[in-house]
Protein backbone atom coordinates (compact mmCIF):
# COMPACT_ATOMS: atom_id res chain seq x y z
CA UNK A 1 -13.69 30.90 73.49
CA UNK A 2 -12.11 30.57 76.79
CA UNK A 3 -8.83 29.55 77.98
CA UNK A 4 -8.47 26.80 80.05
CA UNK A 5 -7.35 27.41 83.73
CA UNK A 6 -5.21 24.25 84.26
CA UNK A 7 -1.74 24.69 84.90
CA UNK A 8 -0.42 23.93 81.05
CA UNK A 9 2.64 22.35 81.99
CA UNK A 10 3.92 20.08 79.50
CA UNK A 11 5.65 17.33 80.26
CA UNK A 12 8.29 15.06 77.68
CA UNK A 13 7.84 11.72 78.09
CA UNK A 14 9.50 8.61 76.57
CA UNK A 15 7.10 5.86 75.51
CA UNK A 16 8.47 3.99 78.48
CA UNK A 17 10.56 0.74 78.96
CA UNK A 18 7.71 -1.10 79.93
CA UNK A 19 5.35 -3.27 78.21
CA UNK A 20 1.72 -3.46 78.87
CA UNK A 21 1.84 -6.44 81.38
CA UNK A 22 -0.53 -8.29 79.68
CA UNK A 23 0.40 -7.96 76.08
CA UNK A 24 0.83 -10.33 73.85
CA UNK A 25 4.49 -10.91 73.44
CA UNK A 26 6.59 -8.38 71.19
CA UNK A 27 7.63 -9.05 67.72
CA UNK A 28 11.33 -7.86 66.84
CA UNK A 29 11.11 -7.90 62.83
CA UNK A 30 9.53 -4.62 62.52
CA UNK A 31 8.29 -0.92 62.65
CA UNK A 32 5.66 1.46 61.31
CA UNK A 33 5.71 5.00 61.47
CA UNK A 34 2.76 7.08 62.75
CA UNK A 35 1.35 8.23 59.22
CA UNK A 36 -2.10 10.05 57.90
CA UNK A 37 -5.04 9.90 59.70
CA UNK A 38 -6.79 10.55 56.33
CA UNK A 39 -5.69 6.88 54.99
CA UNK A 40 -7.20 5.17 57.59
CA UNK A 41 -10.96 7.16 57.43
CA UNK A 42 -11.08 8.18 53.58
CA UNK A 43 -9.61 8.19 50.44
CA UNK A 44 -8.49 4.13 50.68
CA UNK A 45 -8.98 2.26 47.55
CA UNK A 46 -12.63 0.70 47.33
CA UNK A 47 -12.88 -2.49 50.11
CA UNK A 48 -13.69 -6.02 49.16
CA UNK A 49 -17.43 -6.47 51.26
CA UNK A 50 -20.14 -8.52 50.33
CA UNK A 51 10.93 10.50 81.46
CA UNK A 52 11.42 9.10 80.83
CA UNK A 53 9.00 7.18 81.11
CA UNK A 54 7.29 7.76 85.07
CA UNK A 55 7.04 11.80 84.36
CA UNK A 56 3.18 10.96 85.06
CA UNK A 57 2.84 13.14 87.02
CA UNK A 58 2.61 17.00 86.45
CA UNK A 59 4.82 18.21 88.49
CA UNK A 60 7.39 16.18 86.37
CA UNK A 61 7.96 13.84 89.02
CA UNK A 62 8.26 9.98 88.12
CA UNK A 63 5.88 7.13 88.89
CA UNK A 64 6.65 4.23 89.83
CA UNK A 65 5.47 1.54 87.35
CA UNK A 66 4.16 -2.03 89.07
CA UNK A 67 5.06 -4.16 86.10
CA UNK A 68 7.61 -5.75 86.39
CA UNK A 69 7.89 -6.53 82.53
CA UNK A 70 10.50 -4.45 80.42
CA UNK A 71 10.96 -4.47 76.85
CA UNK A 72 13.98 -4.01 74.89
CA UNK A 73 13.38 -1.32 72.04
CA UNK A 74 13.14 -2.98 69.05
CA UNK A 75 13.06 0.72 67.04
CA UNK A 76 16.73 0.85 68.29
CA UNK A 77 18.32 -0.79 66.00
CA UNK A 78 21.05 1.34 64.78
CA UNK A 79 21.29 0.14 61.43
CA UNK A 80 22.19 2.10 58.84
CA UNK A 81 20.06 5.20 58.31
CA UNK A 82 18.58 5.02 61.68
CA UNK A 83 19.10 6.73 64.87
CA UNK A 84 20.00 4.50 68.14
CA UNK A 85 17.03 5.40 69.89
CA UNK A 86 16.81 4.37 73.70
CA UNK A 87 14.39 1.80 75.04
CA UNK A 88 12.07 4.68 75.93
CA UNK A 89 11.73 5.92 72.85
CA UNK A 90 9.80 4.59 69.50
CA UNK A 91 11.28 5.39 66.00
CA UNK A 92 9.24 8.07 63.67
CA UNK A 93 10.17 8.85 60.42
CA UNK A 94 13.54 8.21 60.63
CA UNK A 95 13.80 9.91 64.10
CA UNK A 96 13.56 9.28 67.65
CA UNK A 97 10.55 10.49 69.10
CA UNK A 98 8.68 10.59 72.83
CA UNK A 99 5.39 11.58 73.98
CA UNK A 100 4.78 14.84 75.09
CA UNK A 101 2.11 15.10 77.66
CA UNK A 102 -0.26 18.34 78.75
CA UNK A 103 -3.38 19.38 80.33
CA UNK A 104 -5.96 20.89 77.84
CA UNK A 105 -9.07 21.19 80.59
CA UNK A 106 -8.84 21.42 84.52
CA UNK A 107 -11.86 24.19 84.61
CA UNK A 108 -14.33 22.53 86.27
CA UNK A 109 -15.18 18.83 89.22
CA UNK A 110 -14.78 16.38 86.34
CA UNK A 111 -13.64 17.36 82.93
CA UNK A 112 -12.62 15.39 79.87
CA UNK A 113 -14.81 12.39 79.95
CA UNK A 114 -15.81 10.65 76.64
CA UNK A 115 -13.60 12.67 74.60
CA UNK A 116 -13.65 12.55 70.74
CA UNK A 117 -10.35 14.16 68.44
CA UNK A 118 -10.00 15.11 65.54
CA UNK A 119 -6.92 17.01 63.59
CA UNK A 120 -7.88 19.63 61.35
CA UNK A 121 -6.47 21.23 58.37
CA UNK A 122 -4.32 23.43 59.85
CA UNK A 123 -2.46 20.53 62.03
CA UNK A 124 -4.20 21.33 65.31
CA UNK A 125 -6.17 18.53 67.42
CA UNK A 126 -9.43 19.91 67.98
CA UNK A 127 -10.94 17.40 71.15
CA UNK A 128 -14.94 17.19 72.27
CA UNK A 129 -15.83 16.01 75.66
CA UNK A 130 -18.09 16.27 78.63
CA UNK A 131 -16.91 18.58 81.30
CA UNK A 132 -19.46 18.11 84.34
CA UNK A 133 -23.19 18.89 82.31
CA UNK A 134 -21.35 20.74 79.81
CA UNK A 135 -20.75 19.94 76.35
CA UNK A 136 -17.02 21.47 75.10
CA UNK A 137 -14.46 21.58 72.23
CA UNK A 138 -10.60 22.53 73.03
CA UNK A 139 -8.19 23.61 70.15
CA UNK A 140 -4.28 23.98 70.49
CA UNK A 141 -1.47 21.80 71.14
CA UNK A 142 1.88 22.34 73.53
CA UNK A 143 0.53 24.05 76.77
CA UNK A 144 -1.33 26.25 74.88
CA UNK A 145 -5.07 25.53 74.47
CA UNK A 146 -8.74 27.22 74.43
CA UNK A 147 -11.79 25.69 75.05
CA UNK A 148 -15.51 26.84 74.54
CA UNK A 149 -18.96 25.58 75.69
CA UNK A 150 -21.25 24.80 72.51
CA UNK A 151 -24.33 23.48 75.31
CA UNK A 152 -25.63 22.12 78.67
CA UNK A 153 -27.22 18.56 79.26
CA UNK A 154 -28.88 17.38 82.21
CA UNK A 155 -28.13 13.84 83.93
CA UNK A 156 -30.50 11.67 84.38
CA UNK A 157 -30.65 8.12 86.28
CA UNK A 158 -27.40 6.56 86.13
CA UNK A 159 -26.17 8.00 82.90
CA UNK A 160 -24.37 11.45 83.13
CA UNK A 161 -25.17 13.69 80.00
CA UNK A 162 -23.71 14.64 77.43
CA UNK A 163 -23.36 11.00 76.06
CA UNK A 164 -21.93 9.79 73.20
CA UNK A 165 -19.74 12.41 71.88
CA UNK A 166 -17.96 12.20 68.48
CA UNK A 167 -16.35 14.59 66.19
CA UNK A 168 -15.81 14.82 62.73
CA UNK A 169 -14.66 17.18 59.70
CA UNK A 170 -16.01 17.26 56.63
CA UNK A 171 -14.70 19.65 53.57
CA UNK A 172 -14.24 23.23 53.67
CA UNK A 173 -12.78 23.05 56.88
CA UNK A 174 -16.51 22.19 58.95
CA UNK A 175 -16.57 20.76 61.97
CA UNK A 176 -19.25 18.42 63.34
CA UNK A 177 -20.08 17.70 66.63
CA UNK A 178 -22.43 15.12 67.74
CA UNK A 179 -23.97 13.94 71.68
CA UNK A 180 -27.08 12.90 73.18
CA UNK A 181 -29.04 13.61 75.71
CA UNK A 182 -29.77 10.03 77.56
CA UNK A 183 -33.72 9.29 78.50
CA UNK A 184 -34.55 7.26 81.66
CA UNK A 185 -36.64 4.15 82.01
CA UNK A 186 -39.77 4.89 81.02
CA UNK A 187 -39.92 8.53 80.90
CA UNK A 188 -37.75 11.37 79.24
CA UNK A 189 -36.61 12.00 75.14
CA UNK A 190 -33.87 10.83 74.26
CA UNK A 191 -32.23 13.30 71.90
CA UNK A 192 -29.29 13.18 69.28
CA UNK A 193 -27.67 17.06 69.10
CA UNK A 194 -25.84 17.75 66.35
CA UNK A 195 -23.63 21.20 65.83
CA UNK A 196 -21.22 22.73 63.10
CA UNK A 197 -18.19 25.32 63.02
CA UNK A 198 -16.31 25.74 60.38
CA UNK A 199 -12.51 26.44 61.39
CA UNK A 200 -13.71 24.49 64.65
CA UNK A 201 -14.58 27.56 66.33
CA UNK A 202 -17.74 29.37 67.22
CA UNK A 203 -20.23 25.78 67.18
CA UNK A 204 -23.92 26.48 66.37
CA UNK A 205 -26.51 24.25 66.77
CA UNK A 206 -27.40 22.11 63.57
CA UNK A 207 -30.07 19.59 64.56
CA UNK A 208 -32.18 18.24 67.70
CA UNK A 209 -33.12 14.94 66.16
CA UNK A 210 -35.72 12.65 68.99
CA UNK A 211 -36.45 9.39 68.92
CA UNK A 212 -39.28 8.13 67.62
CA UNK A 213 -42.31 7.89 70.04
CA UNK A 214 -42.57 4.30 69.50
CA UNK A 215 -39.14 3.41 71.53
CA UNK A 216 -39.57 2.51 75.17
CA UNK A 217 -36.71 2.07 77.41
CA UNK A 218 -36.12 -0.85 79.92
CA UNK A 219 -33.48 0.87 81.05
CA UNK A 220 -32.02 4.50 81.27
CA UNK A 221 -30.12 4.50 77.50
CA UNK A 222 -28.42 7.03 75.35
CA UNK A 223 -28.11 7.23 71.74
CA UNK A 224 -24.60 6.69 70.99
CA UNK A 225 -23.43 7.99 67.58
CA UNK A 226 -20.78 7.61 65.29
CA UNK A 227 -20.94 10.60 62.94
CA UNK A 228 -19.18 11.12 59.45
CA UNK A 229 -19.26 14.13 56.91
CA UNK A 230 -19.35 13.33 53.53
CA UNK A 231 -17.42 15.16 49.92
CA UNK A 232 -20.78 17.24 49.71
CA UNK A 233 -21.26 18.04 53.01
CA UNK A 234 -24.12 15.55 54.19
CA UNK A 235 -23.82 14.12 57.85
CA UNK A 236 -24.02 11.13 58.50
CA UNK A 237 -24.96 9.71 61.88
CA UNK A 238 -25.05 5.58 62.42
CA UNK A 239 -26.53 4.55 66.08
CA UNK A 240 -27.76 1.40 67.72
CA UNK A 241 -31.15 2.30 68.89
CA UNK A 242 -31.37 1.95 72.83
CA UNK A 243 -33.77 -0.25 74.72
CA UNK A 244 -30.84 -1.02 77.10
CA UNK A 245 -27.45 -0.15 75.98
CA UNK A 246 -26.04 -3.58 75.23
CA UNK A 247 -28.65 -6.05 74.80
CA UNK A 248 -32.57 -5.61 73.81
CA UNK A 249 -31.70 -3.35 71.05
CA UNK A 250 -34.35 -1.90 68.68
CA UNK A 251 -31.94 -2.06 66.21
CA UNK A 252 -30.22 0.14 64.36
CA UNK A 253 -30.38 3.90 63.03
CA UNK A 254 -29.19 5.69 60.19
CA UNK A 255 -29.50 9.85 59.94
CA UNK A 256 -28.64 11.58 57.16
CA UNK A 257 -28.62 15.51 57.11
CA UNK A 258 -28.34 17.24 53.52
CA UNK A 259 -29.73 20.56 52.79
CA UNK A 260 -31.27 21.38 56.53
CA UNK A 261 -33.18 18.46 55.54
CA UNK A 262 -33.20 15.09 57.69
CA UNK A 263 -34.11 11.83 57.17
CA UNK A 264 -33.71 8.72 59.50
CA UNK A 265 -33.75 5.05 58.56
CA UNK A 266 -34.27 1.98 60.66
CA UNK A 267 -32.30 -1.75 60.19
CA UNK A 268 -33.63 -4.57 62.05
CA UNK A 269 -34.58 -5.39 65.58
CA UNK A 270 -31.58 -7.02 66.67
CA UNK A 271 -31.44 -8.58 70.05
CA UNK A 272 -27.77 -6.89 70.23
CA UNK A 273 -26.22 -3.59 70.98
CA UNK A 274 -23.10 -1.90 70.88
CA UNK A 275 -21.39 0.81 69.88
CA UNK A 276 -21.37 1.33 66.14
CA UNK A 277 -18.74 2.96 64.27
CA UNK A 278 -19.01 4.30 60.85
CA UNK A 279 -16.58 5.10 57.84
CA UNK A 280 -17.09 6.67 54.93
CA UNK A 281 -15.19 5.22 51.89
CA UNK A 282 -15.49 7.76 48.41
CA UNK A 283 -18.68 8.63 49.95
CA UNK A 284 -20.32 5.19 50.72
CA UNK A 285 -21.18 4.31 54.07
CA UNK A 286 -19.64 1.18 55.82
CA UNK A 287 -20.32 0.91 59.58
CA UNK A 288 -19.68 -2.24 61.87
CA UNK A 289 -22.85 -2.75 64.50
CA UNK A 290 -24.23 -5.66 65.98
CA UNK A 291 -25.50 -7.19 62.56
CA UNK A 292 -22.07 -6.88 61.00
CA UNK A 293 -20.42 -4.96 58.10
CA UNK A 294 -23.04 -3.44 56.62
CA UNK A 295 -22.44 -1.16 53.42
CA UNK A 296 -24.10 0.30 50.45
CA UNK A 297 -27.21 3.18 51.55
CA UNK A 298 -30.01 3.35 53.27
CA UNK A 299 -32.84 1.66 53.40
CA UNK A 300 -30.82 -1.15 51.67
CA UNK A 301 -27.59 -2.49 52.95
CA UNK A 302 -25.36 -4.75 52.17
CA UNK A 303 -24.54 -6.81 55.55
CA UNK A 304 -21.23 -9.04 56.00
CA UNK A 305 -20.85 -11.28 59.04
CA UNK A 306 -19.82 -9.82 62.20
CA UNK A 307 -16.24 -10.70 63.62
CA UNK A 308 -16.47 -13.73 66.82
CA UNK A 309 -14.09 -13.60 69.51
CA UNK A 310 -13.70 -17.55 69.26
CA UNK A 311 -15.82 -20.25 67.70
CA UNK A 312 -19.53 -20.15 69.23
CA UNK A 313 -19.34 -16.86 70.65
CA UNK A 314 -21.55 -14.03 69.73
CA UNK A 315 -21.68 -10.23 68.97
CA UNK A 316 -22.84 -9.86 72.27
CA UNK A 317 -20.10 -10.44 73.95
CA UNK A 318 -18.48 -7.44 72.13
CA UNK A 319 -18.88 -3.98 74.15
CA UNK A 320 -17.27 -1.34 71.66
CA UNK A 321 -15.90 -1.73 68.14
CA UNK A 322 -14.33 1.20 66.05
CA UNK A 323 -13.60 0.46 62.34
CA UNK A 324 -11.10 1.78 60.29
CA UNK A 325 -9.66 1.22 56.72
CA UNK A 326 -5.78 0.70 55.12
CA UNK A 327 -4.83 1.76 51.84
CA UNK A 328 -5.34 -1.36 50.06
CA UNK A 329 -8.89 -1.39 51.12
CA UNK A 330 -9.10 -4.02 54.12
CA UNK A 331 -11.02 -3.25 57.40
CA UNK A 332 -9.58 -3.07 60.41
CA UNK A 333 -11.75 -3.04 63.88
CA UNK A 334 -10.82 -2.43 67.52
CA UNK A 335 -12.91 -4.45 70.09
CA UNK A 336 -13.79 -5.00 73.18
CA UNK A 337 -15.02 -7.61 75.18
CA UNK A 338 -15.23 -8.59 79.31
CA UNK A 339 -12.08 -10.20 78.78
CA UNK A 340 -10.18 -7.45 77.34
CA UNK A 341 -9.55 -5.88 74.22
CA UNK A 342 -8.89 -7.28 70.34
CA UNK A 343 -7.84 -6.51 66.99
CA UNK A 344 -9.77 -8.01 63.61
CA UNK A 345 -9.31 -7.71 60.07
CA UNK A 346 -11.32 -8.36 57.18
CA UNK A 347 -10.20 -9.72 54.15
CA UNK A 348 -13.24 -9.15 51.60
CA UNK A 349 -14.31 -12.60 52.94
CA UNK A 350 -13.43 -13.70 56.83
CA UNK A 351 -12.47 -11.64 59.88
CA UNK A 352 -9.44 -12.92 61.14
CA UNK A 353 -9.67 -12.05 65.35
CA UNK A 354 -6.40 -11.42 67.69
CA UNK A 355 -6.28 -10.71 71.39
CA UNK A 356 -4.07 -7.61 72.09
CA UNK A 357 -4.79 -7.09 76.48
CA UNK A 358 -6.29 -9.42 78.51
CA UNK A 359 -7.00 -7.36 81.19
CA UNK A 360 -8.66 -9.38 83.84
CA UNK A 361 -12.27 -8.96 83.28
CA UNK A 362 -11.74 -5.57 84.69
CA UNK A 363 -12.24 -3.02 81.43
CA UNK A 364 -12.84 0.90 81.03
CA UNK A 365 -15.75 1.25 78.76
CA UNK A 366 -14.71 3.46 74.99
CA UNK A 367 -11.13 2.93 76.44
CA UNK A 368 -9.52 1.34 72.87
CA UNK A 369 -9.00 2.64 69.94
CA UNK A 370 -7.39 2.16 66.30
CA UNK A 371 -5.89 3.61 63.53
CA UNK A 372 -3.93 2.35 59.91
CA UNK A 373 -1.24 4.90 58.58
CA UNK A 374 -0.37 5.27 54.78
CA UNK A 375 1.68 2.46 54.57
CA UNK A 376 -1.13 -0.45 56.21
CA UNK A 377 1.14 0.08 59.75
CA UNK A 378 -1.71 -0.37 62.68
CA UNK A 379 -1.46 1.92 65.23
CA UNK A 380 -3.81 1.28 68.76
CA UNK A 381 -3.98 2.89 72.03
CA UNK A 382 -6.17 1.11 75.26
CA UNK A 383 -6.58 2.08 78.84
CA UNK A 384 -5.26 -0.93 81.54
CA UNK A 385 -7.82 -0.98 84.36
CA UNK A 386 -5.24 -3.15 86.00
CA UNK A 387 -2.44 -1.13 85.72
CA UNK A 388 -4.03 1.55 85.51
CA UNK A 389 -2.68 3.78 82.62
CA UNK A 390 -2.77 3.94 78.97
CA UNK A 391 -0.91 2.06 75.94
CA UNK A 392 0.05 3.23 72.90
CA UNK A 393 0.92 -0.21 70.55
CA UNK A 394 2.03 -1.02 67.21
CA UNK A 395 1.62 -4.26 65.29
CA UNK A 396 5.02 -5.22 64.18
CA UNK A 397 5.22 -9.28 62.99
CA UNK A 398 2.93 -11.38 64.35
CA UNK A 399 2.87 -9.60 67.38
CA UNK A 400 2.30 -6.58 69.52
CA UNK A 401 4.44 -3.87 71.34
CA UNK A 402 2.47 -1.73 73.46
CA UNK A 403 4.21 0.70 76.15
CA UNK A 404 2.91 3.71 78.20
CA UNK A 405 1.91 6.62 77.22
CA UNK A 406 1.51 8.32 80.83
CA UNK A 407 1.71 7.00 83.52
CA UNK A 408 0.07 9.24 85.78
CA UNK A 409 -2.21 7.28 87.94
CA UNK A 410 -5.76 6.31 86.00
CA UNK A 411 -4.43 8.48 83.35
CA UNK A 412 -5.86 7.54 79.87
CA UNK A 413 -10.10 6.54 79.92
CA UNK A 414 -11.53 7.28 76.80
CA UNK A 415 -8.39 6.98 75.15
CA UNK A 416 -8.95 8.43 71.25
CA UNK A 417 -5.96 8.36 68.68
CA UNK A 418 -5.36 10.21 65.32
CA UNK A 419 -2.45 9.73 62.88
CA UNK A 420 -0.97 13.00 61.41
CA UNK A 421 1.89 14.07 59.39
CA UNK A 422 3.69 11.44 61.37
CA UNK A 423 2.78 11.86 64.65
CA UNK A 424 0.11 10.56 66.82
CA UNK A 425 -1.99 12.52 69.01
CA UNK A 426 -4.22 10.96 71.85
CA UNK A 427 -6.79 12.44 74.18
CA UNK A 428 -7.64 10.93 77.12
CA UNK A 429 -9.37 11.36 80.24
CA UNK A 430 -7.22 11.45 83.80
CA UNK A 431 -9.71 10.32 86.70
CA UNK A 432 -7.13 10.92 89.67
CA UNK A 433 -6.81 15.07 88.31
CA UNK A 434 -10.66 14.81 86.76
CA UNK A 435 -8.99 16.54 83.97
CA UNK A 436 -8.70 16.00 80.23
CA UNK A 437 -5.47 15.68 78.43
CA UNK A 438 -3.76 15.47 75.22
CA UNK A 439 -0.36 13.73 74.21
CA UNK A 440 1.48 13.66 71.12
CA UNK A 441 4.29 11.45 70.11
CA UNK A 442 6.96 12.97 67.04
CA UNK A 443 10.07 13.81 66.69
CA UNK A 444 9.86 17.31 67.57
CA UNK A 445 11.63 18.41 70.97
């Protein structure tokens, strides 16, 4: 494993004083506290389905925030048993905590992009991610971090490669690591690469799964993968099978690997794509794709309606979607459409649909994600395109308060958040230093 090269300098931020500019108003009656990462993947009860804010940059210097938007800190209460936090601070766990902000990867022209994280048993965030043609995995936290190449991809047509990373631990400590290899119009495989580790270091190769021969390509595609390990150790990889990325689907693909043995199922020939994401609840699959909630196994599933932005629209207008679960069993989903980004949840019999950013119909692709602590609190961070930095937001009310997270300029595409032992930890790509980075927000100075 080798250490990263980028000056580790880690910088303490607040959350900042500043609202995302565009969302939706805040909500004074509450707070949630960053919680377990585990409630909101596994282990829920069975579902219902049919500096100071401006230390951006990192030499510590502030940025200047456009916005002109402030917030007053509604985690500041100073009631009794509480801490008077400041208005760049959030509360967590009964303390008042910032985000602390660092370089993992500068070793290379463009590092971090399409990173995947994951927290391990041992507390550390383990991140994937596409530096240049190369496929790596960092481990560490605080400045201190080590990164190692598990493979090399080759671009192809107007899709860099690797594509569609994810990363996911199943028991005894094993790490998974899944990305493709995308195929241009007409011509090369497209691949799905799977690899293991257990601790999370020293990745081997586990499987080279191709597409069927039958799949043609209108388009240069990639298979992108959501990937989940199950209480025995099977993988299990959901996809939406490319003809073009977003529309003209072939459908949809399920992989399992058990044994060294793999098996791959095909669901319908939708005329949709999208990103799918997939859950695992006491070992049965749920994953949200373009024909809905599907559960159950393969090659029967049980399929719920999809979530609509408004009344007539269509799962095509959705770009991304990552699902998650709260402890009393209801499904939660982060989307994304042209229009910006929204929340849903599923009640065992309706999605009920919320815009959280409007940001302009100008959007980072895989820039939004989601994630439910212990106690049902929702936790989400997206990237502004407008603004141009990310958000960290909690649902408190009726409402949302989202403020930075860094505001280094274009800090924050790809945005991924866990929940841990009550912090949260995002990774994030920054396209002004080409470099990836990790932040964490606790109580811890």
């Amino acid at each position: 494993m080798r250490h990263s090269t980028a000056a580790l300098l880690v910088l303490t931020l607040g959350c900042g004083a500043e609202e995302g500019p565009a969302a939706v108003a805040t909500d004074t009656s509450g707070t949630s506290d960053p919680g377990s990462e585990g409630a909101s993947e596994t282990g829920a009860s069975t579902p219902t389905v049919g500096g100071t804010v401006g230390g951006g940059s990192e030499d510590g210097s502030s940025s200047t925030d456009s916005a002109d938007t402030t917030s007053s800190n509604d985690d500041s209460t100073g009631s009794e048993g509480r801490p008077d936090c400041s208005d760049e601070q959030w509360l967590c766990q009964n303390s008042c905590c910032s985000w602390h902000v660092d370089i993992v990867d500068a070793d290379g022209e463009d590092v971090g992009r399409d990173p995947a994280l994951a927290i391990g048993e041992d507390g550390a965030p383990r991140v994937a991610y596409r530096a240049d043609s190369e496929l790596r995995v960092a481990a560490g936290s605080r400045g201190e971090w080590a990164y190692e190449t598990i493979d090399y991809f080759v671009a192809v047509s107007g899709w860099a490669a690797p594509a569609g990373i994810e990363l996911a631990i199943g028991p005894n400590d094993e790490y998974v690591v899944a990305a493709s290899q995308p195929a241009s119009a007409g011509g090369e495989v497209n691949e799905l690469h799977l690899y293991s580790a257990v601790g999370g270091v020293g990745f081997s190769p586990l499987e080279t799964w191709t597409l069927p021969d039958d799949f043609t390509f209108g388009s240069t595609a990639a298979i992108e993968p959501s990937v989940q390990v199950d209480s025995g150790g099977a993988i299990h990889a959901a996809f939406s099978l490319p003809d073009n990325r977003f529309v003209n689907s072939a459908g949809l693909g399920y992989l399992i690997g058990e044994g060294g043995e793999w098996t791959f199922h095909q669901h319908g020939r939708s005329s949709s794509g999208g990103v799918v994401s997939l859950i695992l609840v006491d070992d049965t699959p749920y994953w949200l794709s373009s024909e809905g909630l599907l559960s159950g196994a393969p090659p029967e599933w049980d399929v719920s309606p999809p979530p609509t932005a408004e009344p007539g629209s269509t799962w095509e207008d959705w770009r991304l979607h990552r699902l998650r679960i709260g402890p009393d069993g209801s499904f939660h989903a982060a989307l994304q459409k042209n229009d910006g980004y929204y929340y849903a949840v599923w009640d065992g019999a309706t999605w009920e649909t919320e815009p959280v950013f409007s940001d302009n119909d100008e959007f980072a692709e895989r820039s939004f994600d989601l994630q439910v602590d212990p106690q049902g609190g929702v936790h989400l961070v997206y990237y502004d395109a407008v603004q141009e930095r990310a958000y960290y937001g909690r649902q408190q009310g009726d409402s949302w308060r989202s403020l930075p997270i860094d505001l280094a300029p274009r800090a924050g595409q790809g945005i991924r958040l866990s929940l841990v032992d009550g912090a949260a930890h995002v990774a994030y790509h920054d396209a002004t230093l080409r470099v990836l980075k990790h932040a964490v927000l606790s109580a811890e100075n």
